[in-house]
C-alpha atoms as a PDB file:
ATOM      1  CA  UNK A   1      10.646 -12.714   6.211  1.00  0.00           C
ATOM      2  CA  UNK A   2       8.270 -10.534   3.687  1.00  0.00           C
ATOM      3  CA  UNK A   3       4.915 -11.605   3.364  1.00  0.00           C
ATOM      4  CA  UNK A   4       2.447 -11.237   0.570  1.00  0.00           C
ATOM      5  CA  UNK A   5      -0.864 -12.615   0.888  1.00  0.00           C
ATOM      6  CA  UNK A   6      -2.643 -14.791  -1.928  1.00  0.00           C
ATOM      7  CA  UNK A   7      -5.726 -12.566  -1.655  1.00  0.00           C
ATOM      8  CA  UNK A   8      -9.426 -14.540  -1.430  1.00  0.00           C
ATOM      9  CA  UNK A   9      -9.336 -17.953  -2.257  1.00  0.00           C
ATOM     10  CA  UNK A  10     -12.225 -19.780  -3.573  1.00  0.00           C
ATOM     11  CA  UNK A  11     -11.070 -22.146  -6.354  1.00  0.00           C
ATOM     12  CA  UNK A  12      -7.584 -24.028  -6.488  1.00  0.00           C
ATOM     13  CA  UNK A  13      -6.438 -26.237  -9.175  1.00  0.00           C
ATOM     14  CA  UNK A  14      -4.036 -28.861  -8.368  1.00  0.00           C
ATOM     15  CA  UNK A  15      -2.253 -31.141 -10.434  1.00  0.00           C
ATOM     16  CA  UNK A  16      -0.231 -33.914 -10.533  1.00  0.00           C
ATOM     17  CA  UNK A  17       1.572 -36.979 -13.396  1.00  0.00           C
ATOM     18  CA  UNK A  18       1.113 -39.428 -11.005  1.00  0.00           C
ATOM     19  CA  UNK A  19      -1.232 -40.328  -7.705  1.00  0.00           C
ATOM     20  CA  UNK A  20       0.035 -39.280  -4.513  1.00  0.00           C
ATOM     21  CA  UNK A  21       2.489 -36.012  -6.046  1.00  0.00           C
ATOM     22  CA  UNK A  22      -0.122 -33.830  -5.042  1.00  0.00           C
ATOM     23  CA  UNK A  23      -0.210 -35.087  -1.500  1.00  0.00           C
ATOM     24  CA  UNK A  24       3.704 -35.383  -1.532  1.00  0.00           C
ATOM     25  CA  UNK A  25       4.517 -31.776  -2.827  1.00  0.00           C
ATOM     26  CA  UNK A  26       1.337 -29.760  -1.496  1.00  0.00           C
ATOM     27  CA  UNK A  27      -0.327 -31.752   0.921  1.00  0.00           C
ATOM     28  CA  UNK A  28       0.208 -29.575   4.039  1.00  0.00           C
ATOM     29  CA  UNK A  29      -0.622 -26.362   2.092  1.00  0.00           C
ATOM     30  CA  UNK A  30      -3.737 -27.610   1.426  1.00  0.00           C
ATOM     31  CA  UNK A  31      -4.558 -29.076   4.555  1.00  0.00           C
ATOM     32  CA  UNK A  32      -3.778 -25.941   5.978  1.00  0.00           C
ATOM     33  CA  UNK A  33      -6.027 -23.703   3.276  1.00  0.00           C
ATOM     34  CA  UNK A  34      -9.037 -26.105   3.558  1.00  0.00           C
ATOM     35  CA  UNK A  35      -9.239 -26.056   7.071  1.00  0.00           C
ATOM     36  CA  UNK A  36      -8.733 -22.018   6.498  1.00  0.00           C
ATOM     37  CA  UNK A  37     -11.514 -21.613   4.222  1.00  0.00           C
ATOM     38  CA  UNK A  38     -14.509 -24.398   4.250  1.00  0.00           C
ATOM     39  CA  UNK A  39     -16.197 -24.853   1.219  1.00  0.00           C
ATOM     40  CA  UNK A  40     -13.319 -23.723  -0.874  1.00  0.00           C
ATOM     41  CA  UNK A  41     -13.591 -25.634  -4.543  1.00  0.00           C
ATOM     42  CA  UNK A  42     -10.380 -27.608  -5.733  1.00  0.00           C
ATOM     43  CA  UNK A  43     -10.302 -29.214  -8.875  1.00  0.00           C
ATOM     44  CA  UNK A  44      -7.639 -31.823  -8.970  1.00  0.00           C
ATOM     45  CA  UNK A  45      -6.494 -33.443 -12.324  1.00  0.00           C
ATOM     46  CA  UNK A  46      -4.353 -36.076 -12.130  1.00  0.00           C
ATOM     47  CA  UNK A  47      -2.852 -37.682 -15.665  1.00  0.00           C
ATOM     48  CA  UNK A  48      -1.735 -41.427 -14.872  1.00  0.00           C
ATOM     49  CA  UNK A  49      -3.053 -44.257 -12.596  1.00  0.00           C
ATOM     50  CA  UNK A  50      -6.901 -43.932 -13.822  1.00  0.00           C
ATOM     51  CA  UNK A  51      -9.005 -47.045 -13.508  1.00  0.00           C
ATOM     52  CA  UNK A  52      -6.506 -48.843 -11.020  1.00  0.00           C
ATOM     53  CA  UNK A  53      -6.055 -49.106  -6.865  1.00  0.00           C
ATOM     54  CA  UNK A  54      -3.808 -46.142  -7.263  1.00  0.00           C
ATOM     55  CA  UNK A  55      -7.303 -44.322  -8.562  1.00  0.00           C
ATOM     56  CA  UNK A  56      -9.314 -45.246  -5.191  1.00  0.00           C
ATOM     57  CA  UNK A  57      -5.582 -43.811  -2.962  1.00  0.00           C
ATOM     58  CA  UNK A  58      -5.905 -40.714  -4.562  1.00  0.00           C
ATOM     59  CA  UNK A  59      -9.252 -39.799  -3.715  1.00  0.00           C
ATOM     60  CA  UNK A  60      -9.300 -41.222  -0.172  1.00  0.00           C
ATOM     61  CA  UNK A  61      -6.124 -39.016   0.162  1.00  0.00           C
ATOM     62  CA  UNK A  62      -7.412 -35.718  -1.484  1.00  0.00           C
ATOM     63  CA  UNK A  63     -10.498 -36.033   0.768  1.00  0.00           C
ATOM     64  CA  UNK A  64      -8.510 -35.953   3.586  1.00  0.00           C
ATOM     65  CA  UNK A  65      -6.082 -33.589   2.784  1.00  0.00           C
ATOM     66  CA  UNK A  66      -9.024 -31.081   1.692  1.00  0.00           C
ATOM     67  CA  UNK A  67     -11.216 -31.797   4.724  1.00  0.00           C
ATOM     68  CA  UNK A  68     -14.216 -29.462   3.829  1.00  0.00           C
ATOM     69  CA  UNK A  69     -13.605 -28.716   0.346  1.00  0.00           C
ATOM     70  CA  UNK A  70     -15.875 -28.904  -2.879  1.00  0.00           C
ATOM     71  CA  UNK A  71     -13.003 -31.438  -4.112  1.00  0.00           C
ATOM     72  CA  UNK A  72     -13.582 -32.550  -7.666  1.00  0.00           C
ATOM     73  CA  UNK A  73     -10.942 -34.993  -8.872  1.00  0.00           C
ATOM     74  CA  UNK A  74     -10.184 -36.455 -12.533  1.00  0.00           C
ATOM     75  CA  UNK A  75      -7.360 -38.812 -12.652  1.00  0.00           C
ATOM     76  CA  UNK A  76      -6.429 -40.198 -16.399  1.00  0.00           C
ATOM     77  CA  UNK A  77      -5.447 -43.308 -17.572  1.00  0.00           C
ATOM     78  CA  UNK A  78      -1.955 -42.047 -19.516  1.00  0.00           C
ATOM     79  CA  UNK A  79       1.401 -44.517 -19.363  1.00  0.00           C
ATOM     80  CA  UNK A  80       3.202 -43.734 -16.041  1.00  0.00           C
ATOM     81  CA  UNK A  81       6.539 -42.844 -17.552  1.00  0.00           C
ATOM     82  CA  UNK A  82       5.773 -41.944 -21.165  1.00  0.00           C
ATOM     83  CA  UNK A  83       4.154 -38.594 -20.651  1.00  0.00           C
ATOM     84  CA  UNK A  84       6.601 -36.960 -23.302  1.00  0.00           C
ATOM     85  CA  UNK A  85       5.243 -39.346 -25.984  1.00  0.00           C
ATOM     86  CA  UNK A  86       1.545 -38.041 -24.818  1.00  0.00           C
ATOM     87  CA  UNK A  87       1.671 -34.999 -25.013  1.00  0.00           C
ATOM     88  CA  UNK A  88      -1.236 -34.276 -27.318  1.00  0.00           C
ATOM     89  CA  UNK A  89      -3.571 -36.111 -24.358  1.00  0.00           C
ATOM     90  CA  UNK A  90      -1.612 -34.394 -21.799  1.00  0.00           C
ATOM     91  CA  UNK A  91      -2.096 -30.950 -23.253  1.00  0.00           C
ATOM     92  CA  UNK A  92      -5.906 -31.836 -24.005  1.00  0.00           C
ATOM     93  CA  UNK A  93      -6.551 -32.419 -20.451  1.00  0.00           C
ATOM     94  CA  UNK A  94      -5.168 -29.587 -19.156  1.00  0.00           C
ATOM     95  CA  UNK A  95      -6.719 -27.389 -21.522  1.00  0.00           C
ATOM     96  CA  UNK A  96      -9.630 -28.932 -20.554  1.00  0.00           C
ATOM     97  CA  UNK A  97      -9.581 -28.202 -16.819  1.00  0.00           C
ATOM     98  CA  UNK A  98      -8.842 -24.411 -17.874  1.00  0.00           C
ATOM     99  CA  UNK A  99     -12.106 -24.108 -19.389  1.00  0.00           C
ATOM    100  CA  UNK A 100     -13.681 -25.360 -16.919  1.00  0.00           C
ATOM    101  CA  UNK A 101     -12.282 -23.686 -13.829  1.00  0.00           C
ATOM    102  CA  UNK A 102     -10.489 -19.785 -13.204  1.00  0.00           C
ATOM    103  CA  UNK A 103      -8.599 -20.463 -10.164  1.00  0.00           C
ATOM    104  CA  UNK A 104      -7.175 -17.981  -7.643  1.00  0.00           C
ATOM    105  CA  UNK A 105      -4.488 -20.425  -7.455  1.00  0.00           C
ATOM    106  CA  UNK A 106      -2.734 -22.964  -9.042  1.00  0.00           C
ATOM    107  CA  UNK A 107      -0.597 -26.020  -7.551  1.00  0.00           C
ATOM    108  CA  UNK A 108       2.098 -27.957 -10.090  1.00  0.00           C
ATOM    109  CA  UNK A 109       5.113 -29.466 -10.167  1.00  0.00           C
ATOM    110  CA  UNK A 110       8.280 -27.684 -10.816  1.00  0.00           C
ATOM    111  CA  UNK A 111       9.173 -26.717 -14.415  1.00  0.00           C
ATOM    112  CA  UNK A 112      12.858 -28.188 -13.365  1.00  0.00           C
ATOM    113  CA  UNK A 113      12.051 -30.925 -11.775  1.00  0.00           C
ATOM    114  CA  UNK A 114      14.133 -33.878 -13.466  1.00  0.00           C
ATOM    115  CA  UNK A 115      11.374 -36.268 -13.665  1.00  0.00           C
ATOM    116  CA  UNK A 116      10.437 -36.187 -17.355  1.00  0.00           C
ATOM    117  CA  UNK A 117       6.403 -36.701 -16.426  1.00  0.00           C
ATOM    118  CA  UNK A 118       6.383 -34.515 -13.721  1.00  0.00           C
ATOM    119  CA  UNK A 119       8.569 -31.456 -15.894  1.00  0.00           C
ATOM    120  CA  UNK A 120       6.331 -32.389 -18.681  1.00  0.00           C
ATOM    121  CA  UNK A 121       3.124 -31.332 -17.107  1.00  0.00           C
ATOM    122  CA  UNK A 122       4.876 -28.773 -15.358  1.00  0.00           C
ATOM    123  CA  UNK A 123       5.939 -26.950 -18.750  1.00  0.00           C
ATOM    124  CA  UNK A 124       2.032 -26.902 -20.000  1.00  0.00           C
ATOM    125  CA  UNK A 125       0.603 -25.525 -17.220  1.00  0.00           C
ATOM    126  CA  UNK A 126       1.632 -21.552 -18.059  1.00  0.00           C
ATOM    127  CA  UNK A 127      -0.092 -22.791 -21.398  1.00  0.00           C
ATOM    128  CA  UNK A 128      -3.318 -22.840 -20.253  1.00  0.00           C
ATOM    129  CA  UNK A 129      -2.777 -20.907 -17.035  1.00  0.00           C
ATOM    130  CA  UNK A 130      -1.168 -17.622 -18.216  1.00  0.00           C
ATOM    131  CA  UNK A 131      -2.880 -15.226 -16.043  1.00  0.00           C
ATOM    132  CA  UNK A 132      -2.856 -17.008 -12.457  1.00  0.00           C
ATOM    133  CA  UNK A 133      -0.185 -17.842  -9.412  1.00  0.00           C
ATOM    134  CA  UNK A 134       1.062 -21.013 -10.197  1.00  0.00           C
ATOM    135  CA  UNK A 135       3.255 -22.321  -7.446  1.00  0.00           C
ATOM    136  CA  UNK A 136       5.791 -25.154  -8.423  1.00  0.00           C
ATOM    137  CA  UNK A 137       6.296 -27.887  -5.631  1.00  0.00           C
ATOM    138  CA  UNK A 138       8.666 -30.121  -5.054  1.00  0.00           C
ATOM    139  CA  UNK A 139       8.961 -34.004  -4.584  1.00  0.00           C
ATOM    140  CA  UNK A 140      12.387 -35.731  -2.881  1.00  0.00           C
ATOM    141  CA  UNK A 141      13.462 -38.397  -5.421  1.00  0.00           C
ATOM    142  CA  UNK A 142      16.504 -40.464  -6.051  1.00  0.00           C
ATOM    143  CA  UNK A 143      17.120 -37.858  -8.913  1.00  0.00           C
ATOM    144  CA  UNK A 144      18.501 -35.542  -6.212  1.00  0.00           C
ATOM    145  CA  UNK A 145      16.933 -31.979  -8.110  1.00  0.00           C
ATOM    146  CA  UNK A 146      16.122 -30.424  -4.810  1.00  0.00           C
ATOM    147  CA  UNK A 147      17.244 -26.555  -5.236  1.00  0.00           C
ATOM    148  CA  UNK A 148      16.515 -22.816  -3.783  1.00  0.00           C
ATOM    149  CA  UNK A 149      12.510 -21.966  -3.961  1.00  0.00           C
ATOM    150  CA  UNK A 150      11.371 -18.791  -3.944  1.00  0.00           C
ATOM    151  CA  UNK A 151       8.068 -19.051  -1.957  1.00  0.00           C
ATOM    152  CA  UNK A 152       7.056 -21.062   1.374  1.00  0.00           C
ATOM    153  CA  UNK A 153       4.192 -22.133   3.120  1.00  0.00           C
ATOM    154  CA  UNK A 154       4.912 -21.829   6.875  1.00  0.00           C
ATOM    155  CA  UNK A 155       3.189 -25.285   8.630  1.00  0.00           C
ATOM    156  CA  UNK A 156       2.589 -25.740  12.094  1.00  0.00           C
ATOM    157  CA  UNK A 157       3.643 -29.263  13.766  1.00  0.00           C
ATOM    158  CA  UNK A 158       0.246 -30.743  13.716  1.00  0.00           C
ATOM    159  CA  UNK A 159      -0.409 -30.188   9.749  1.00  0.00           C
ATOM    160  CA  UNK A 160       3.461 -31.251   9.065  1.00  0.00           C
ATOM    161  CA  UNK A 161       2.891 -34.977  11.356  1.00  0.00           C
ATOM    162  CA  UNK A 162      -0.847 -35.162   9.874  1.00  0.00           C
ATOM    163  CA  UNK A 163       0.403 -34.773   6.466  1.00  0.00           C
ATOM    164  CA  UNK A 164       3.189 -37.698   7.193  1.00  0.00           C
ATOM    165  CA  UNK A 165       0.319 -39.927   8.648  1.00  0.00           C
ATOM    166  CA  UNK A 166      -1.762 -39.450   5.287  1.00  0.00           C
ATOM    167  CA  UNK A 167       0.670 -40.048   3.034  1.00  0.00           C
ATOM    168  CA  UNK A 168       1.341 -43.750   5.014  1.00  0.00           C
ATOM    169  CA  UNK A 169      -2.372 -44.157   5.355  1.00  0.00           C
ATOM    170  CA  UNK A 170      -3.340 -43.541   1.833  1.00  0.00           C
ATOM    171  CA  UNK A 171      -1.055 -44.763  -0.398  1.00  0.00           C
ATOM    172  CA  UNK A 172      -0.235 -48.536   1.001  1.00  0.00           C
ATOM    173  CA  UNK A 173       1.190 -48.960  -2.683  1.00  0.00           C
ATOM    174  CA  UNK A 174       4.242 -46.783  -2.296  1.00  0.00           C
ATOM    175  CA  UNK A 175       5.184 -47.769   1.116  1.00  0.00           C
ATOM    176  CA  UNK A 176       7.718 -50.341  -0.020  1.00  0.00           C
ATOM    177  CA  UNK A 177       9.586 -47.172  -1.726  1.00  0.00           C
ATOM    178  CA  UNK A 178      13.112 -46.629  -0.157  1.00  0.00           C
ATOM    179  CA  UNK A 179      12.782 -42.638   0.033  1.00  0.00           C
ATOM    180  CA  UNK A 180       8.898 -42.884   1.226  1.00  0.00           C
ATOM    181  CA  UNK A 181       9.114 -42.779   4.892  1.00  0.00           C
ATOM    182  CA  UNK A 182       8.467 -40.118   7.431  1.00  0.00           C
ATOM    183  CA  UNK A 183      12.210 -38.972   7.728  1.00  0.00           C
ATOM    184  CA  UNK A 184      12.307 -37.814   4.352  1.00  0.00           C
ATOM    185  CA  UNK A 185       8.893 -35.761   4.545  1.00  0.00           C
ATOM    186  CA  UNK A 186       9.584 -34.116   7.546  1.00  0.00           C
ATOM    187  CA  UNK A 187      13.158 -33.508   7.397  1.00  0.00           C
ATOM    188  CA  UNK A 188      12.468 -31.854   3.776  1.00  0.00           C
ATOM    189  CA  UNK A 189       9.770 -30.089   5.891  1.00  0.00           C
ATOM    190  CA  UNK A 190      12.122 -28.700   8.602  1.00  0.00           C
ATOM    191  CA  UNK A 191      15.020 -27.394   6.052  1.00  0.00           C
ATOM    192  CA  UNK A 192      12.104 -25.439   3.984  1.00  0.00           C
ATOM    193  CA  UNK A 193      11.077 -24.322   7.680  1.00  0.00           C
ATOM    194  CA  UNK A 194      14.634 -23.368   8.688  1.00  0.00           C
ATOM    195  CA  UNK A 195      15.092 -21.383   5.365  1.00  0.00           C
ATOM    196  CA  UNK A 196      11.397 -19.362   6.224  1.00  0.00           C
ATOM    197  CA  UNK A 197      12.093 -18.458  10.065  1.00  0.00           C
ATOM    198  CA  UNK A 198       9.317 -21.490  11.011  1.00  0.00           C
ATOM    199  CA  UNK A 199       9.585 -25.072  12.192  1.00  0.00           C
ATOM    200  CA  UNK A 200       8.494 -26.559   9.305  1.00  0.00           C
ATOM    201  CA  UNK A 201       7.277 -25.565   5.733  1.00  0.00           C
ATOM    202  CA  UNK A 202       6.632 -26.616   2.375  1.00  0.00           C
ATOM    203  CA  UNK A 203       8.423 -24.401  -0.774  1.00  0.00           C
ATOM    204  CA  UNK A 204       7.264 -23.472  -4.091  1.00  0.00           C
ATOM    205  CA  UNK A 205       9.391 -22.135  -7.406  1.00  0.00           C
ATOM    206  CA  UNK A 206       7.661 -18.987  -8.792  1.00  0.00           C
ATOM    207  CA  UNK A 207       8.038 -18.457 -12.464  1.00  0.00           C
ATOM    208  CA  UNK A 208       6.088 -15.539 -12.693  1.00  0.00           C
ATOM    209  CA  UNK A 209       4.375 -13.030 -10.330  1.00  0.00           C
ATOM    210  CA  UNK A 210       2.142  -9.944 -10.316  1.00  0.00           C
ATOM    211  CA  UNK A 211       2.636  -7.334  -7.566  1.00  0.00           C
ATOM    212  CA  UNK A 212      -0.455  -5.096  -6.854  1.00  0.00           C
ATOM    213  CA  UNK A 213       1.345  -3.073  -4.439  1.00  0.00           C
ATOM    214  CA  UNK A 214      -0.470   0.131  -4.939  1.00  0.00           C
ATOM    215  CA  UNK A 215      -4.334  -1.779  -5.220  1.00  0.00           C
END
């Protein structure tokens, strides 16, 4: 498998449409980078669930899944749903958390993903992030849009199981969900592993990459 390294990071952005895609799509990798590098800064914007119990999951499970970090989280009060008809507010925020942030890395959903809130946010993001590594992930839905990804994250067995325990710790409001259970996670987990020559992995869509091969 070729390997190319991310270089130094200090500051990650993730994002997210709703509470708990974050977790779902990235959690291991950034379990596995905060634990890697204490102290690293991770601005998380999330754009619906603001001002509800879905508010309080999300940072209980960001603060776990960056153990360490400077984790600074915004999560907005936008219509679960209806993010194409907010796209003024969605675009705001974003370009918002640009100016506030230069990232050496950038976490997002998948520009095909066929959830129209998480595509949405997914299509601004080389908007206001045209210079950085933005790495797509995905989330298992009903949808069925799973597809080949270009880039993995290689997890050992303790970060894949603690990530599975989180995600039923944290968010008590999705557990009733017939697709959130700890089959689905890991067994998503263990094909991205099996494709990446590991036991288990989470996978990312590239858009767009830089090569500094000769630096």
């Amino acid at each position: 498998m070729i390997r190319l390294g991310a270089g130094p990071l200090q500051r990650v952005v993730a994002v997210g449409a709703h509470c708990d895609d974050i977790a779902i799509g990235a959690g291991a990798t950034l379990l596995t980078l905060c634990q890697a590098r204490p102290g690293v800064r991770v601005d998380a914007l999330v754009l619906t669930g603001g001002g509800t119990e879905r508010e309080q999951e999300e940072l209980a499970a960001l603060t776990a899944f960056c153990p360490g970090a400077d984790l600074r989280l915004t999560v907005l009060k936008l219509a679960d749903g209806r993010l194409p008809s907010q796209w003024d507010e969605a675009k705001a925020a974003v370009e918002e958390l640009r100016g506030r942030t230069d990232p050496d890395l950038v976490l997002a959903p998948r520009t095909d993903d066929a959830h129209q809130d998480h595509r949405g946010l997914a299509q601004l993001m080389p908007t206001a992030f045209r210079d950085h590594l933005v790495l797509g992930y995905e989330i298992v839905k009903w949808d069925g849009d799973l597809g080949r990804m270009q880039a993995y994250q290689p997890l050992s067995p303790e970060a894949a199981e603690q990530k599975v325990r989180l995600l039923q710790e944290h968010y008590p409001s999705q557990r009733h969900r017939p697709w959130y259970d700890r089959e689905a996670f890991l067994g998503l987990a263990r094909i991205r592993g099996i494709e990446c020559h590991a036991r288990y992995a989470e996978a990312f869509a590239v858009t767009k990459l830089t090569l500094h091969l000769g630096d």
